[in-house]
N, C-alpha and C. Protein backbone atom coordinates (compact mmCIF):
# COMPACT_ATOMS: atom_id res chain seq x y z
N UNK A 1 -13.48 -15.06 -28.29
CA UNK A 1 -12.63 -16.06 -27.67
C UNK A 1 -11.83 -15.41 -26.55
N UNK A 2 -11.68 -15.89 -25.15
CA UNK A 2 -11.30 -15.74 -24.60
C UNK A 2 -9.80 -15.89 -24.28
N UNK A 3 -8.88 -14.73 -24.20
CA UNK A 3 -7.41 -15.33 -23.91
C UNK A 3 -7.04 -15.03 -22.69
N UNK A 4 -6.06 -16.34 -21.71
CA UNK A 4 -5.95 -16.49 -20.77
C UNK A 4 -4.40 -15.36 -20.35
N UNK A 5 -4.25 -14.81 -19.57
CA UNK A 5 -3.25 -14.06 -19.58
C UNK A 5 -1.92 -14.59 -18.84
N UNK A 6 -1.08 -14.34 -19.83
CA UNK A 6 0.29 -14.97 -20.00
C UNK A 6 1.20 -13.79 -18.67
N UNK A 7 1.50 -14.18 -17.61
CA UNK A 7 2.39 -13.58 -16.79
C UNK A 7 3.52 -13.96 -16.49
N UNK A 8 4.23 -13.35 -16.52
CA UNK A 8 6.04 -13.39 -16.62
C UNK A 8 6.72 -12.21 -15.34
N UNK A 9 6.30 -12.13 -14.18
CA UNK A 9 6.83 -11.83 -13.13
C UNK A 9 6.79 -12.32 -12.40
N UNK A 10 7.88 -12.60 -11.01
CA UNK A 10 8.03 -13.04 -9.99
C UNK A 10 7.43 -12.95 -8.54
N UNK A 11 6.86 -11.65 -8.76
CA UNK A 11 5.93 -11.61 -7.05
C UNK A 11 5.12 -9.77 -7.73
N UNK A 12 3.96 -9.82 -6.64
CA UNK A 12 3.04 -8.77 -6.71
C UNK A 12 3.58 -7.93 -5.13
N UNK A 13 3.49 -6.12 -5.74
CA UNK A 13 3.81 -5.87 -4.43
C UNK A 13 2.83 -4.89 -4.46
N UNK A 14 2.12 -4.55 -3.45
CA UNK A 14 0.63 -4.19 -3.31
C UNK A 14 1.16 -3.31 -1.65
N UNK A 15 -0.21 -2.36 -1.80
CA UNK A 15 0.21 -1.14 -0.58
C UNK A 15 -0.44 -1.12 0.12
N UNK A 16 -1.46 -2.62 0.32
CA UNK A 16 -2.40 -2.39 1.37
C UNK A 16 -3.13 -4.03 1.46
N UNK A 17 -3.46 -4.35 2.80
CA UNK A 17 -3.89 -5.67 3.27
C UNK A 17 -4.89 -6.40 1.80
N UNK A 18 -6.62 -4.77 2.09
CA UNK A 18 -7.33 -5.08 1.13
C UNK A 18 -7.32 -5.26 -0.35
N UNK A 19 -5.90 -4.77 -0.84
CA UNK A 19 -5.78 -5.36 -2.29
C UNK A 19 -4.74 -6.50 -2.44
N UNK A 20 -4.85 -7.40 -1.14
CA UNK A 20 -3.99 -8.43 -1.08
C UNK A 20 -4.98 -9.50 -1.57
N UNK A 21 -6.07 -9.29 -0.29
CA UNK A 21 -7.57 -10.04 -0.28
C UNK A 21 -7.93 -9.86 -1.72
N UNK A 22 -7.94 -8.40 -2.46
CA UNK A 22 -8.67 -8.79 -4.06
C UNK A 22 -7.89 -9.35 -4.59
N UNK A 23 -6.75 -9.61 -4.83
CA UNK A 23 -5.49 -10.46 -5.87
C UNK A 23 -6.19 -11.81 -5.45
N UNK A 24 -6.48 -12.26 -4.18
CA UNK A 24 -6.46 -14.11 -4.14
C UNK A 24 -7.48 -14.08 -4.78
N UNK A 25 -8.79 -12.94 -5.17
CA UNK A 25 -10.00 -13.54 -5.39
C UNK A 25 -10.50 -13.28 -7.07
N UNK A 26 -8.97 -13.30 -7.60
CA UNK A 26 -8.73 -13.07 -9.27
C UNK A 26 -8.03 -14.43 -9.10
N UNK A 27 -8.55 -15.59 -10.04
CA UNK A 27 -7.93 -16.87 -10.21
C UNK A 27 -6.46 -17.00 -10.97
N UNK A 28 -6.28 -15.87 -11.54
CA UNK A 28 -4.88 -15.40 -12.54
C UNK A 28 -3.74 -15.39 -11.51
N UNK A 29 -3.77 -14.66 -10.27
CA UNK A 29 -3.41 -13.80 -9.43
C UNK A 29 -3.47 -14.64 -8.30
N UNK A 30 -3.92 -15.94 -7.58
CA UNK A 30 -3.98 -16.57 -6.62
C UNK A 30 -2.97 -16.84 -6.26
N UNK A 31 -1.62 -17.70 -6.86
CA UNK A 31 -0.41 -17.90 -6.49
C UNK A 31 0.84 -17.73 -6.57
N UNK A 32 0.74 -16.13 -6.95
CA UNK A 32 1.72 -15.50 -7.19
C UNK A 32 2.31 -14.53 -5.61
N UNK A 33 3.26 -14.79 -5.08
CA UNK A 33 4.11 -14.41 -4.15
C UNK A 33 3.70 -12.89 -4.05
N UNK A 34 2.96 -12.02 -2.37
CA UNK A 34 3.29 -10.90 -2.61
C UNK A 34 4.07 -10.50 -1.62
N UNK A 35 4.65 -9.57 -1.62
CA UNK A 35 5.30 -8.52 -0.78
C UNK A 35 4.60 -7.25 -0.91
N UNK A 36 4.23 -7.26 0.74
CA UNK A 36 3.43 -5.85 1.12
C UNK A 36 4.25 -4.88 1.63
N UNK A 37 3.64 -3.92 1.15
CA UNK A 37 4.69 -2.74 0.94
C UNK A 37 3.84 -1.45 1.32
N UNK A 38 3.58 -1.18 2.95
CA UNK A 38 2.46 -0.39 3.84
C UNK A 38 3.27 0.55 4.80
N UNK A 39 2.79 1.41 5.14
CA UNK A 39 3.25 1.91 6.69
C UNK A 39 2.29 1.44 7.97
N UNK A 40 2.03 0.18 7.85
CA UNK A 40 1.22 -0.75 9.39
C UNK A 40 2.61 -1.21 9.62
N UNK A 41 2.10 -1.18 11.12
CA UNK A 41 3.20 -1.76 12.04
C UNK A 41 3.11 -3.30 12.49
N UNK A 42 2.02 -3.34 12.80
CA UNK A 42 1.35 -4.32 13.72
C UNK A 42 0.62 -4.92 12.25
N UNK A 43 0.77 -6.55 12.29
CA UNK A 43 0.04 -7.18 11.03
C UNK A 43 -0.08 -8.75 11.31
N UNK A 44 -1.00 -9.16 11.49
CA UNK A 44 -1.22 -10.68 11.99
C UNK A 44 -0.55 -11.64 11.19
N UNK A 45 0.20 -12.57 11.73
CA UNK A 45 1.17 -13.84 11.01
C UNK A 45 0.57 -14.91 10.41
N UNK A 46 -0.50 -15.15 10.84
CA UNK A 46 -1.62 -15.74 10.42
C UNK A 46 -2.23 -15.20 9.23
N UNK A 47 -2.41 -13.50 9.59
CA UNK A 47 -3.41 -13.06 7.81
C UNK A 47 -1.95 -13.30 6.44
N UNK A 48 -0.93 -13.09 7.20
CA UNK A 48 -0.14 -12.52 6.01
C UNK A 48 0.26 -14.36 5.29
N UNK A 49 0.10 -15.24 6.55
CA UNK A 49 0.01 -16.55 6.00
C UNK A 49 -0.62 -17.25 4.82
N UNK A 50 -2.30 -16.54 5.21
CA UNK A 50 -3.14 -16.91 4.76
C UNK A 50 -3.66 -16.03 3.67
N UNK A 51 -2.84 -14.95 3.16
CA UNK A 51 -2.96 -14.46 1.97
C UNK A 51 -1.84 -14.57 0.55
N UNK A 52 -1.02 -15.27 1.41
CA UNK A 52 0.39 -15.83 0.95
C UNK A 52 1.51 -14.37 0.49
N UNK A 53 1.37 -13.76 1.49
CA UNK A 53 2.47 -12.25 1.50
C UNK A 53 3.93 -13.16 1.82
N UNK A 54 4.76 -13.00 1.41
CA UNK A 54 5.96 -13.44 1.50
C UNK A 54 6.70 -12.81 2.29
N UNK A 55 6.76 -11.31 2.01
CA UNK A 55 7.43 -10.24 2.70
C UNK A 55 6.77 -9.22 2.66
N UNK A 56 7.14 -8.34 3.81
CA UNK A 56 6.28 -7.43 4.52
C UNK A 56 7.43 -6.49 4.63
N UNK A 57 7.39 -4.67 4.21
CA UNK A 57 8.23 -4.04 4.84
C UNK A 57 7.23 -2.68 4.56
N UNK A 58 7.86 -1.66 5.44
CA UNK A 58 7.11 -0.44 6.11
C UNK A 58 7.70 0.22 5.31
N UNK A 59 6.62 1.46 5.21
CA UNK A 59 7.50 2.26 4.17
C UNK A 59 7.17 4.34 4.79
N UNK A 60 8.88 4.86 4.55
CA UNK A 60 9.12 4.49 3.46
C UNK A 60 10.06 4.09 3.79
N UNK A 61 10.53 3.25 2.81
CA UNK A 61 11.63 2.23 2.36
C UNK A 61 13.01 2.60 1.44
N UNK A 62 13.92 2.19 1.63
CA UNK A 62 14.91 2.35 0.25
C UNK A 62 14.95 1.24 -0.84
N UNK A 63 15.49 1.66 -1.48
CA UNK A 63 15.34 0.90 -2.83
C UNK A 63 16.37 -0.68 -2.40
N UNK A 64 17.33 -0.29 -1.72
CA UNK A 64 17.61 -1.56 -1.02
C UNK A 64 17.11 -2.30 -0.71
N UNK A 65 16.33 -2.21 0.16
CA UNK A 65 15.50 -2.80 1.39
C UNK A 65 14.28 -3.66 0.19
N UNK A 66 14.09 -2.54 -0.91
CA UNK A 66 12.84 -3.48 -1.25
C UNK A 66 14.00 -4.33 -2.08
N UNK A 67 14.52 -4.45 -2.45
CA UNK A 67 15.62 -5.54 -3.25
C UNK A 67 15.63 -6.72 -2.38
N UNK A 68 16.12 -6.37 -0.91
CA UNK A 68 15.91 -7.66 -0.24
C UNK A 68 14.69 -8.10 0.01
N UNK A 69 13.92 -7.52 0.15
CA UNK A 69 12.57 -8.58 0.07
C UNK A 69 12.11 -8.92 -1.02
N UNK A 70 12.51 -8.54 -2.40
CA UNK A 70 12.78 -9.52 -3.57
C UNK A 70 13.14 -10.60 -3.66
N UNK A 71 14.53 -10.31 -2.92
CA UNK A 71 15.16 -11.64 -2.97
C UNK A 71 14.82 -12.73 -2.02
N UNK A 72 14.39 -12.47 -1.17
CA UNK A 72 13.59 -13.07 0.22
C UNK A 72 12.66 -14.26 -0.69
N UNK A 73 11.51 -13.37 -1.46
CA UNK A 73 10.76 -14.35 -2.55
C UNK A 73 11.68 -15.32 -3.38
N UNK A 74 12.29 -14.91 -3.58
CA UNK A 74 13.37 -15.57 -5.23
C UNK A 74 13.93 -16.66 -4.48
N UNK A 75 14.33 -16.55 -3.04
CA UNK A 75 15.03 -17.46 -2.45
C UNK A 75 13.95 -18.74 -2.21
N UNK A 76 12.25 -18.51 -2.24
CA UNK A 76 11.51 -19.41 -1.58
C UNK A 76 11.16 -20.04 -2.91
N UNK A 77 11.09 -19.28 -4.30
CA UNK A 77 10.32 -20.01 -4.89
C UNK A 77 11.34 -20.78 -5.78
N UNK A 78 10.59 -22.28 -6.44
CA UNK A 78 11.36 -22.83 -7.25
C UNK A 78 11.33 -22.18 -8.61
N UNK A 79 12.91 -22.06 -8.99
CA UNK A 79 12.77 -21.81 -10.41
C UNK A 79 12.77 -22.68 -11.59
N UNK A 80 11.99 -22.54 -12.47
CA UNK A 80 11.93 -24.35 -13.26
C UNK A 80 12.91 -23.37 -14.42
């Protein structure tokens, strides 16, 4: 028997475009908020649209910085 997996976090943060593309193409994983978290500079508004990246920051980063683009997500999504 198959069990469906129960997720209890708020956003995926991933270190690169191509494991943005594999998350949409896991049905578990399709609409969950990510924040990319790369050293690219340059990143099309359109791909990050259309992979549903929320927030984008360069790294490296402080532990701040990724807090606010936490909250960046937390601010968009509804909480039931």
């Amino acid at each position: 028997m198959d069990k469906k997996v129960q997720t209890s976090f708020d956003a995926i943060i991933v270190d690169s475009i191509n494991t943005a593309k594999n998350l949409r193409q896991i049905e578990d994983y399709r609409h969950h908020p990510i924040v990319l978290l790369a050293p690219i500079v340059h990143i099309s508004l359109k791909l990050t649209l259309d992979l549903g990246i929320y927030s984008y920051m360069t790294t490296p980063c402080k532990l701040v910085d990724l807090a606010n683009g936490k909250m960046m997500i937390l601010n968009q999504i509804d909480l039931y």
